[in-house]
C-alpha atoms as a PDB file:
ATOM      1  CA  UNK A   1       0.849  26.235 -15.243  1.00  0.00           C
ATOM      2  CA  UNK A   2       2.766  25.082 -12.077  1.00  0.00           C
ATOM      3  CA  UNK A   3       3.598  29.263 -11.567  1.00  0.00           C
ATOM      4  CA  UNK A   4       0.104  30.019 -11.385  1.00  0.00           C
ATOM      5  CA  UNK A   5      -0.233  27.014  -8.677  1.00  0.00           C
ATOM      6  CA  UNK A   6       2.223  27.851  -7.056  1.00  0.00           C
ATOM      7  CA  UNK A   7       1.285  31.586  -6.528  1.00  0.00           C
ATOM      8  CA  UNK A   8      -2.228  30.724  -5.881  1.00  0.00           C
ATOM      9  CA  UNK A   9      -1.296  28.283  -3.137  1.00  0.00           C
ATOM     10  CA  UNK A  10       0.840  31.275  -1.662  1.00  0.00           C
ATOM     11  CA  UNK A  11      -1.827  33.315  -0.506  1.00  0.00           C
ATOM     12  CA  UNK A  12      -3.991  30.580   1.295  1.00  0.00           C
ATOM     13  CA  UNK A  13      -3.470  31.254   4.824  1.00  0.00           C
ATOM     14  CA  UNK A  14      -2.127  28.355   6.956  1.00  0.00           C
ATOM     15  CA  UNK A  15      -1.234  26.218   3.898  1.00  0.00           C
ATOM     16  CA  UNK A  16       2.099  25.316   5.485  1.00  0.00           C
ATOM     17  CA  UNK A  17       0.759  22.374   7.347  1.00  0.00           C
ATOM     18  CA  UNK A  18      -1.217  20.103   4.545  1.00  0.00           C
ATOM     19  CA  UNK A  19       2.366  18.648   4.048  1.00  0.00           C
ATOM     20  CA  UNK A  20       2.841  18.265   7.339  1.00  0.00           C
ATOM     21  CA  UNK A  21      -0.015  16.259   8.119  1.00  0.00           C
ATOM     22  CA  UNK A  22       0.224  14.349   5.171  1.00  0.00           C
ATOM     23  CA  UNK A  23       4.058  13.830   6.066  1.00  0.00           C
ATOM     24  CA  UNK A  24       2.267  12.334   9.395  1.00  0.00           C
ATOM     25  CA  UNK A  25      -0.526  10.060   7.826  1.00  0.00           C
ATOM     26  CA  UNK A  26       2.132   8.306   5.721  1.00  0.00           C
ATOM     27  CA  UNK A  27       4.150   8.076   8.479  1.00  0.00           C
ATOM     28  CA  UNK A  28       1.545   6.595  10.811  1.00  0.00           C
ATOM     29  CA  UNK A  29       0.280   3.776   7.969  1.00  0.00           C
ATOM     30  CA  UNK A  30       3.707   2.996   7.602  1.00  0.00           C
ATOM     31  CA  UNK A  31       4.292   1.980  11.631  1.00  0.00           C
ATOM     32  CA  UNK A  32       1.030   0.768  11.257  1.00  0.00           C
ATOM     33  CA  UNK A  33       1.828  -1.567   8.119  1.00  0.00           C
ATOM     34  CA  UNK A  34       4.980  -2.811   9.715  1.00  0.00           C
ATOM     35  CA  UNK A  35       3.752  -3.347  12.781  1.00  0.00           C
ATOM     36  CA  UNK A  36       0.665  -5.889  11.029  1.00  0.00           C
ATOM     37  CA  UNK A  37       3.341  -7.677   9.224  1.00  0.00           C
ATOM     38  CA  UNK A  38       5.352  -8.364  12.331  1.00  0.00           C
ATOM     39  CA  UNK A  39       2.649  -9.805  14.238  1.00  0.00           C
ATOM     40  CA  UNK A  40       1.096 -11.724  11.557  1.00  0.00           C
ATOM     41  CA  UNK A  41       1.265 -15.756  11.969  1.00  0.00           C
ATOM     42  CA  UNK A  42       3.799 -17.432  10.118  1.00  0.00           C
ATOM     43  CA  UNK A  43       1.725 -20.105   9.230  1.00  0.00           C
ATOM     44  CA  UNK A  44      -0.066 -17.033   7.004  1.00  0.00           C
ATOM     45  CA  UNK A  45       2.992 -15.567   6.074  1.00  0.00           C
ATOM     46  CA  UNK A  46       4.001 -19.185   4.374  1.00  0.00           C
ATOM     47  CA  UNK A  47       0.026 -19.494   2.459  1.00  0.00           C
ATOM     48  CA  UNK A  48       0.618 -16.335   0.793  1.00  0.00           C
ATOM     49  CA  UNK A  49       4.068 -16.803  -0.128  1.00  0.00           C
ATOM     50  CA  UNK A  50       2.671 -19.532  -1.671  1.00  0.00           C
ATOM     51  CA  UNK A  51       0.197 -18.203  -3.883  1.00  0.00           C
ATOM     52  CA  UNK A  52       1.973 -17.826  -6.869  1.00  0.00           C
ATOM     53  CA  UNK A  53       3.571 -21.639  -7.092  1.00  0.00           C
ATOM     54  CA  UNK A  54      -0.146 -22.882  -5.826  1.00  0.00           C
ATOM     55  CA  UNK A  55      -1.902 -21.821  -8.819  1.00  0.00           C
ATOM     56  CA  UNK A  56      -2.301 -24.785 -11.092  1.00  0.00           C
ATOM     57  CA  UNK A  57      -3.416 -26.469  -7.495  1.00  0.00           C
ATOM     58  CA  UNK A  58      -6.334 -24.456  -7.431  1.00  0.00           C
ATOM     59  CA  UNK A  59      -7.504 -24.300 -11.415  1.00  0.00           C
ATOM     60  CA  UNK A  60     -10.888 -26.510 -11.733  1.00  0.00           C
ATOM     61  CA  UNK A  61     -10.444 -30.100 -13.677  1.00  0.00           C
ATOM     62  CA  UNK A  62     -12.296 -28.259 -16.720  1.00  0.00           C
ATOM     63  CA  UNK A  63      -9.640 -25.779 -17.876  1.00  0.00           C
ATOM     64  CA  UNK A  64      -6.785 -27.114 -19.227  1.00  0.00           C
ATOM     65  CA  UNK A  65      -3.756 -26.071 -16.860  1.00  0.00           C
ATOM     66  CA  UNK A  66      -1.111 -23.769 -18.769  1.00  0.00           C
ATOM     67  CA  UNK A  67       0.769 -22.677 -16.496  1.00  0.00           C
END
């Protein structure tokens, strides 16, 4: 199955640069990512670090709190 990809892929013209290009998109959303998460405030940073150990904060008074 991957042979008869593979040699049908072969004869499209200009194929080479799809991994290229996608080589460059994830490259770009990674800077991208990083450079959000640098700037982002710390007071943010803390809230969702949070989340996890705030859960039984935010559960209403009619559930009963399990965890």
């Amino acid at each position: 199955m991957f042979r008869y990809i593979k040699e049908h892929l072969a004869g499209i013209d200009g194929i080479n640069i799809y991994p290229l290009i996608s080589l460059l998109i994830f490259f770009v959303f990674f800077i991208a990512l990083l450079y959000y998460v640098k700037k982002m405030d710390t007071k943010k940073v803390e809230e969702i670090s949070n989340l996890p150990l705030d859960l039984n904060d935010q559960l209403p008074d009619s559930l009963p709190k399990t965890i």
